[in-house]
N, C-alpha and C. Protein backbone atom coordinates (compact mmCIF):
# COMPACT_ATOMS: atom_id res chain seq x y z
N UNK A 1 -39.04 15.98 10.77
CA UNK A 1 -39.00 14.96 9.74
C UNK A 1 -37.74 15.11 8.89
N UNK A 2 -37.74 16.20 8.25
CA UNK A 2 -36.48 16.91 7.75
C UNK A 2 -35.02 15.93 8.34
N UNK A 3 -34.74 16.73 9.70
CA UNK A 3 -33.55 16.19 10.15
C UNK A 3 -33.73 15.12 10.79
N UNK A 4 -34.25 13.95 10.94
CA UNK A 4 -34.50 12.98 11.23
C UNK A 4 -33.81 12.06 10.08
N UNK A 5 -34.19 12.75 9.00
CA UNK A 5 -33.85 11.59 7.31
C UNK A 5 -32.16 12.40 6.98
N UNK A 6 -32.22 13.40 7.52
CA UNK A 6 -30.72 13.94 7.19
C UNK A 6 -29.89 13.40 8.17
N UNK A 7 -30.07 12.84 9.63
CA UNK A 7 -29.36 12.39 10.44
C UNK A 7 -29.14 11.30 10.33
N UNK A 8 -29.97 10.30 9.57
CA UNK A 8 -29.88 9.09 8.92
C UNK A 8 -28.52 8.98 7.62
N UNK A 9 -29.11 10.09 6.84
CA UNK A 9 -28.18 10.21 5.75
C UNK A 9 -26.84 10.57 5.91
N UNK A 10 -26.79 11.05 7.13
CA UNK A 10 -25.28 11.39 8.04
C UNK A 10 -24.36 10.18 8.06
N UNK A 11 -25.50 9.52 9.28
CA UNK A 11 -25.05 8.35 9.48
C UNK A 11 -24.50 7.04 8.72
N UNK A 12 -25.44 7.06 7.82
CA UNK A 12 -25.35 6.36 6.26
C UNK A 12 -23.65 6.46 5.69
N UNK A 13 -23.27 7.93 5.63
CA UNK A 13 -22.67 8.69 5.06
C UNK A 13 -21.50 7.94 5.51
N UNK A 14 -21.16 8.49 7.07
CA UNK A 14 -19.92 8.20 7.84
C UNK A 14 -19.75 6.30 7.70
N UNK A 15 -20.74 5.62 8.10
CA UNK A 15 -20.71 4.26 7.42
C UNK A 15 -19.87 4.12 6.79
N UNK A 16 -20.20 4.69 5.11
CA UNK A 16 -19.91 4.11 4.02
C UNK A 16 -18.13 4.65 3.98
N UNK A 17 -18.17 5.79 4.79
CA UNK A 17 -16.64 6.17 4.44
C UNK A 17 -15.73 5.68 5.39
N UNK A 18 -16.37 5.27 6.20
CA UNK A 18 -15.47 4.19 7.31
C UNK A 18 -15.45 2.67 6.27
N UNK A 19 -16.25 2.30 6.08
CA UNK A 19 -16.34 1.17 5.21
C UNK A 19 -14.39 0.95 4.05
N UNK A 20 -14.78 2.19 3.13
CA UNK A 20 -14.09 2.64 2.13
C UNK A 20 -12.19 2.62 2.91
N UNK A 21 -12.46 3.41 4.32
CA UNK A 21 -11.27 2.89 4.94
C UNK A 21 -10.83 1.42 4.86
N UNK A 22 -11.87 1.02 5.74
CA UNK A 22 -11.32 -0.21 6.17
C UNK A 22 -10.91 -1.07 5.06
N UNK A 23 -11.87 -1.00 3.45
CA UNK A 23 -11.22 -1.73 2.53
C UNK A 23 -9.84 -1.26 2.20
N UNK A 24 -9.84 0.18 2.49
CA UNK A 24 -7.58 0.24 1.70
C UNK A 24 -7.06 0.21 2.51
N UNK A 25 -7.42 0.22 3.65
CA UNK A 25 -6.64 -0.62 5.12
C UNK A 25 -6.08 -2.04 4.62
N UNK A 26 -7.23 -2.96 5.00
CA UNK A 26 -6.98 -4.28 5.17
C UNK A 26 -6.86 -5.17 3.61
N UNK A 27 -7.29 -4.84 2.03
CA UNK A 27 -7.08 -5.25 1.23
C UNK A 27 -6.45 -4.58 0.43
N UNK A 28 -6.36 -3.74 0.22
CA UNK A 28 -5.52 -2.37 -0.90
C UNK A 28 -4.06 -2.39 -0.42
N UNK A 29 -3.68 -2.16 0.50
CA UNK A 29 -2.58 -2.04 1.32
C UNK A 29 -1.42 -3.40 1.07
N UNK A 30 -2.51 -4.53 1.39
CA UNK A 30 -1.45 -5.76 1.72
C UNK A 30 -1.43 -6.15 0.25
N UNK A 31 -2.32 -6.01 -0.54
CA UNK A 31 -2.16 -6.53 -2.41
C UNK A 31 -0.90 -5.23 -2.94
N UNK A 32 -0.91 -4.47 -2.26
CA UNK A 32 0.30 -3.16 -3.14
C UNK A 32 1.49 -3.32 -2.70
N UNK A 33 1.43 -4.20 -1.25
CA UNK A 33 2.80 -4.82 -0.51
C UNK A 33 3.35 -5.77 -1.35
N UNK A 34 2.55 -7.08 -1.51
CA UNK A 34 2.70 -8.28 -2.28
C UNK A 34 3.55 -7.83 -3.74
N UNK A 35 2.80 -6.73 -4.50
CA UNK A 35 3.20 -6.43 -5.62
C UNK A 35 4.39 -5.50 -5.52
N UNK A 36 4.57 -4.57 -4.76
CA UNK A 36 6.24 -3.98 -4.15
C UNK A 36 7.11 -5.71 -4.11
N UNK A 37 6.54 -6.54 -3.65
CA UNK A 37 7.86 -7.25 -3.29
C UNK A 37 8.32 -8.44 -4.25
N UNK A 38 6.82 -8.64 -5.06
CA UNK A 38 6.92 -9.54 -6.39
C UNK A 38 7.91 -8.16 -7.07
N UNK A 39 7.91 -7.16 -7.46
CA UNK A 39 8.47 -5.72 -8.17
C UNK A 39 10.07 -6.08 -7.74
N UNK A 40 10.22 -6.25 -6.47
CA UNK A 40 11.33 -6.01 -5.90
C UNK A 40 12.42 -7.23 -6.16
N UNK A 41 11.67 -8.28 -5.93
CA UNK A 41 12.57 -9.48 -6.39
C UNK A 41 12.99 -9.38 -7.82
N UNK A 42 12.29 -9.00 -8.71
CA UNK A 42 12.83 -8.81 -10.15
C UNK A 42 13.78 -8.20 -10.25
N UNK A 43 13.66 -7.05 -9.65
CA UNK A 43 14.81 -5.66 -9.57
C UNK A 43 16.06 -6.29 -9.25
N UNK A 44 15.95 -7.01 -7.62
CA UNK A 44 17.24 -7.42 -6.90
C UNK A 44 17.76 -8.71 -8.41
N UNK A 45 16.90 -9.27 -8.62
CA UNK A 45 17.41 -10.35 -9.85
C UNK A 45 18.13 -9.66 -10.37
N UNK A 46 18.02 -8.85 -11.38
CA UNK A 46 18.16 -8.21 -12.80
C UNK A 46 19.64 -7.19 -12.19
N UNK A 47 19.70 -6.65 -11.23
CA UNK A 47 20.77 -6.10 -10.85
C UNK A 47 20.96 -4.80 -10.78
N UNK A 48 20.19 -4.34 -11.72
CA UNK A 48 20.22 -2.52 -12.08
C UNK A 48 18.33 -2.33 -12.49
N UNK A 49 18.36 -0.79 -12.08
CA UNK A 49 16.89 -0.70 -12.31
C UNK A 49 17.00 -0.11 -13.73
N UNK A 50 15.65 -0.58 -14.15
CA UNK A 50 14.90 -0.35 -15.68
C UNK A 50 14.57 1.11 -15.86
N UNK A 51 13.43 0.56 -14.59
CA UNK A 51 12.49 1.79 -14.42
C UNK A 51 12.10 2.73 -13.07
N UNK A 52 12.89 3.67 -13.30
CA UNK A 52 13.55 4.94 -12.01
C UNK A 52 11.82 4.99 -11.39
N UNK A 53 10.82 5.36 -12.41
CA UNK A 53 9.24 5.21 -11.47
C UNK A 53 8.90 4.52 -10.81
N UNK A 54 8.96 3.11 -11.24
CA UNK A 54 8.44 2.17 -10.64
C UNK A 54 9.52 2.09 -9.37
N UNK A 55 10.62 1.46 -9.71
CA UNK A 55 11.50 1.64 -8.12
C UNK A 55 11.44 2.48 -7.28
N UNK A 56 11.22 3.99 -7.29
CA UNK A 56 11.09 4.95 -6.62
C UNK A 56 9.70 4.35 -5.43
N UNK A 57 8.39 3.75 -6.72
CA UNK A 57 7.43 3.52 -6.17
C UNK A 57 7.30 1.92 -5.12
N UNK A 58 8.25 0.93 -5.32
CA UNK A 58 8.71 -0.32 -4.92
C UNK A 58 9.23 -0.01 -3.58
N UNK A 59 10.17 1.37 -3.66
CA UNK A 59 11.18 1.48 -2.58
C UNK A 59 10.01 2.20 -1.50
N UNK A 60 9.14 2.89 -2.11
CA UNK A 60 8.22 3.14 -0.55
C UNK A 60 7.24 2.61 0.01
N UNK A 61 6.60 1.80 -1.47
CA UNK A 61 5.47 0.81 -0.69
C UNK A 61 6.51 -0.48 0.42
N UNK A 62 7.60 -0.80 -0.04
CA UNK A 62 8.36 -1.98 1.22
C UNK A 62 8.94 -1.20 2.66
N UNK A 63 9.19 0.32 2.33
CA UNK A 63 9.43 1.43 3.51
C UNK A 63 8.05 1.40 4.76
N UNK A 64 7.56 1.48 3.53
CA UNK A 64 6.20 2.09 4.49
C UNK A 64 5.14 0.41 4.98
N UNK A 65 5.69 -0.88 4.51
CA UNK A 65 4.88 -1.85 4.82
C UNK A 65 5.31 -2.21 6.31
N UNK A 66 4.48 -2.59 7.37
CA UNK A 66 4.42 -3.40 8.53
C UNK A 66 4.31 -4.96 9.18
N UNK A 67 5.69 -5.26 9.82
CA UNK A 67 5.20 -6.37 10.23
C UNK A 67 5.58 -7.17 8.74
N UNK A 68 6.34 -7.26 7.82
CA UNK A 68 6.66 -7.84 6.73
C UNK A 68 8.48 -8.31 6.65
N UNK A 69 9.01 -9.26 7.12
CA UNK A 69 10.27 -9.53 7.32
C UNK A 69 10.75 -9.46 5.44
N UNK A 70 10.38 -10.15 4.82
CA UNK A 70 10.64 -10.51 3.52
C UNK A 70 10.52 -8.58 2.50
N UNK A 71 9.69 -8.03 3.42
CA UNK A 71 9.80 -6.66 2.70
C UNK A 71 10.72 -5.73 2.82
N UNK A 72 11.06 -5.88 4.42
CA UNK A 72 12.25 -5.28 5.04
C UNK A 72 13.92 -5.85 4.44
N UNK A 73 13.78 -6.75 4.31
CA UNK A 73 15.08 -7.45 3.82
C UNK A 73 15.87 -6.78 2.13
N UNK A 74 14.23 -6.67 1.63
CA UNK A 74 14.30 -6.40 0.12
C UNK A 74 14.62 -4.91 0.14
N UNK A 75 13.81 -3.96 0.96
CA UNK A 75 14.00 -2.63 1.13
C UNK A 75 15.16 -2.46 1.31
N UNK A 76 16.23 -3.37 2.40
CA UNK A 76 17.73 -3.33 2.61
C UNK A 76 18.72 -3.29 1.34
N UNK A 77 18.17 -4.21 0.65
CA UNK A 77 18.95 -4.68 -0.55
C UNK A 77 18.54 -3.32 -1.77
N UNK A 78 17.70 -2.69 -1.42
CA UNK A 78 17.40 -1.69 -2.99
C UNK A 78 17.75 -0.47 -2.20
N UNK A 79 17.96 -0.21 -0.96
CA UNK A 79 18.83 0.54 -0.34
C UNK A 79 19.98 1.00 -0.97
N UNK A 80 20.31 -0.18 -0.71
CA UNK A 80 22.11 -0.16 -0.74
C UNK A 80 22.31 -0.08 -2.62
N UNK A 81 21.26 -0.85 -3.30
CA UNK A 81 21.26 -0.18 -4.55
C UNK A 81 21.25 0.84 -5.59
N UNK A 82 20.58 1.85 -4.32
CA UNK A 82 20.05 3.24 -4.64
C UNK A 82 21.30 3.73 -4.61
């Protein structure tokens, strides 16, 4: 009885943390892209950075995004800024 309700609660378990993936996979990920590249267009505007944190943090969320032409372009441009 015991491990019957604990093998459940296992199961339950791994669920919920596969779940928790898949949300900063597929929604966490692409909203922190969007906001790197809304971040990034300001930057490339303005000409010089403000704020050394935030760019540091701009320059790896557009590094590390996939499959994003408009992120890659911007990453080029704060490249060559750096």
């Amino acid at each position: 009885m015991l491990t019957e309700r604990y093998l459940l609660f296992s199961i339950f378990l791994l669920m919920l943390l596969g779940a928790a993936i898949a949300f900063s996979l597929f929604v966490v990920k692409p909203l922190q892209t969007r906001w790197a590249i809304v971040k990034a267009r300001q930057i490339v505007e303005e000409g010089k950075v403000r704020n050394k944190w935030q760019f540091r943090n701009v320059y790896r969320m557009l590094a590390t995004s996939k499959n994003d032409l408009e992120a890659t372009k911007l990453w080029q441009i704060l490249d060559r800024m750096r």
